[in-house]
Protein backbone atom coordinates (compact mmCIF):
# COMPACT_ATOMS: atom_id res chain seq x y z
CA UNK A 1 11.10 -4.28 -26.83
CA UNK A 2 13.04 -2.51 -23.96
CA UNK A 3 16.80 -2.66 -24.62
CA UNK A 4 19.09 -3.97 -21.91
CA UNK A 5 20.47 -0.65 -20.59
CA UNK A 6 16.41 0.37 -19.99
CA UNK A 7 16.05 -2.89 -17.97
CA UNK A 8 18.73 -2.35 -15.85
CA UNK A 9 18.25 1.52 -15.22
CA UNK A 10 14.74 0.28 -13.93
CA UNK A 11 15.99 -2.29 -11.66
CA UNK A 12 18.42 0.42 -10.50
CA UNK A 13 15.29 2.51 -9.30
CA UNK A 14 13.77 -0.04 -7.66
CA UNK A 15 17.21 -0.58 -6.05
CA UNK A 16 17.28 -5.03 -8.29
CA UNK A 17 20.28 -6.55 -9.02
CA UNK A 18 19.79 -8.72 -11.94
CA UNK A 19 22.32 -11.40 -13.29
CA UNK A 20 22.64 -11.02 -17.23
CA UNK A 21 20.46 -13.72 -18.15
CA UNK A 22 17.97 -12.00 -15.46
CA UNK A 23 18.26 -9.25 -17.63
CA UNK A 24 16.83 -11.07 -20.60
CA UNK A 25 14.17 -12.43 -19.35
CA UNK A 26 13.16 -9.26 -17.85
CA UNK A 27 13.49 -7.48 -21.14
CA UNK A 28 10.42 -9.77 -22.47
CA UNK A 29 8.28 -9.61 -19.38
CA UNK A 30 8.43 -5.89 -18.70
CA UNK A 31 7.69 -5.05 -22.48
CA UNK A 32 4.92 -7.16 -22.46
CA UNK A 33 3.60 -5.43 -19.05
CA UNK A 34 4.07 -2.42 -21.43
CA UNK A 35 2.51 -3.02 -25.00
CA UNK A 36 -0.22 -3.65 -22.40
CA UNK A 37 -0.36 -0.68 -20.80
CA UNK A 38 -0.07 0.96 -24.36
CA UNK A 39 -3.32 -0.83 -25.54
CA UNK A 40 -4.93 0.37 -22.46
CA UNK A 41 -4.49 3.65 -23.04
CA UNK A 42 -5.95 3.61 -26.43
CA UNK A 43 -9.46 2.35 -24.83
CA UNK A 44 -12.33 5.33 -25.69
CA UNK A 45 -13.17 6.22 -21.99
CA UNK A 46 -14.69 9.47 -22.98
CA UNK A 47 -17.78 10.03 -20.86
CA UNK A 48 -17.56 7.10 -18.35
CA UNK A 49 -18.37 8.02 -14.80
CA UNK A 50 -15.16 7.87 -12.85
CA UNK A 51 -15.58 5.12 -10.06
CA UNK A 52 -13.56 4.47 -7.42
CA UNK A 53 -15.27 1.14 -6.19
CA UNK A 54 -17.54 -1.19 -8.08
CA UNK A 55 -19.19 -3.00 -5.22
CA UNK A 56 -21.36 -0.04 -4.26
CA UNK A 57 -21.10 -0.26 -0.59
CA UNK A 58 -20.19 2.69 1.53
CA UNK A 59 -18.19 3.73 4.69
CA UNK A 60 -20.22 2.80 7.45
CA UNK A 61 -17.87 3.28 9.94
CA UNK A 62 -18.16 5.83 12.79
CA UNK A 63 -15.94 9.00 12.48
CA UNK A 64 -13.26 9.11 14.76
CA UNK A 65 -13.60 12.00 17.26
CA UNK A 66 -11.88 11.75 20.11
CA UNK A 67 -14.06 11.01 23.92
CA UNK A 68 -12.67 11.89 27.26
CA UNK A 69 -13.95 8.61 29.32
CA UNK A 70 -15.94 9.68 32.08
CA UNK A 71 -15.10 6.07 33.75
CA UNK A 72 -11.20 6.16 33.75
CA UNK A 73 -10.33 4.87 37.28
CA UNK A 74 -12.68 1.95 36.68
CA UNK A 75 -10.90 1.04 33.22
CA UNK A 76 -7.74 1.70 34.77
CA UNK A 77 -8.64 -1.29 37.42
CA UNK A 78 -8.43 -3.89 34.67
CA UNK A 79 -4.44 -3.06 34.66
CA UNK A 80 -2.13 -5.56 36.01
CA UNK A 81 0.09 -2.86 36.62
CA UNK A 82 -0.06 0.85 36.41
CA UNK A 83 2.64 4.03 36.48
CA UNK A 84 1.74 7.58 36.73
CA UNK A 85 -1.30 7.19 35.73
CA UNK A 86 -0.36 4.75 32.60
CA UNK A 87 -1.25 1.42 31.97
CA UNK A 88 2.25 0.03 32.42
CA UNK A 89 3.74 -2.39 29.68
CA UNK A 90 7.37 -4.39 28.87
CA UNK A 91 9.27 -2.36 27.01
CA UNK A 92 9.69 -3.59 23.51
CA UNK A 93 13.29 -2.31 22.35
């Protein structure tokens, strides 16, 4: 079981403050999440195949290369408003 000061150095990283009885309850909970954790790491995983996703589908996606548009004064029509070139927008700050 984590002791009290181990609880509280942990919220301190993750920047918690926790009322004393917080504390306690935390105490349980997190060494449970551990003793977990522990068992976990005693599983035999010596000569699995590492796998990053168990569905088996793949990125079908396009990659992402960049296009100079050929038809840039006829997109730039569809802007209600336009400066220096730029589709011109509200300014959000």
């Amino acid at each position: 079981m984590l002791t009290a000061e181990e609880v509280l150095k942990i919220a301190g990283l993750a920047r918690l403050e926790l009322r004393p009885d917080e504390v306690k309850k935390f105490q349980k909970e997190l060494s449970t999440v551990l003793d977990y954790v522990a068992d976990l790491q005693k599983v035999d995983t010596e000569g699995l195949e590492i796998v990053s996703s168990v569905t088996g589908l793949e990125n079908v996606q396009r990659l992402d290369v960049p296009v100079v548009a050929e038809n840039r004064d006829q997109i730039m029509e569809n802007a209600p408003e336009i400066k220096d070139g730029f589709y011109k927008v509200k300014a959000i700050l």
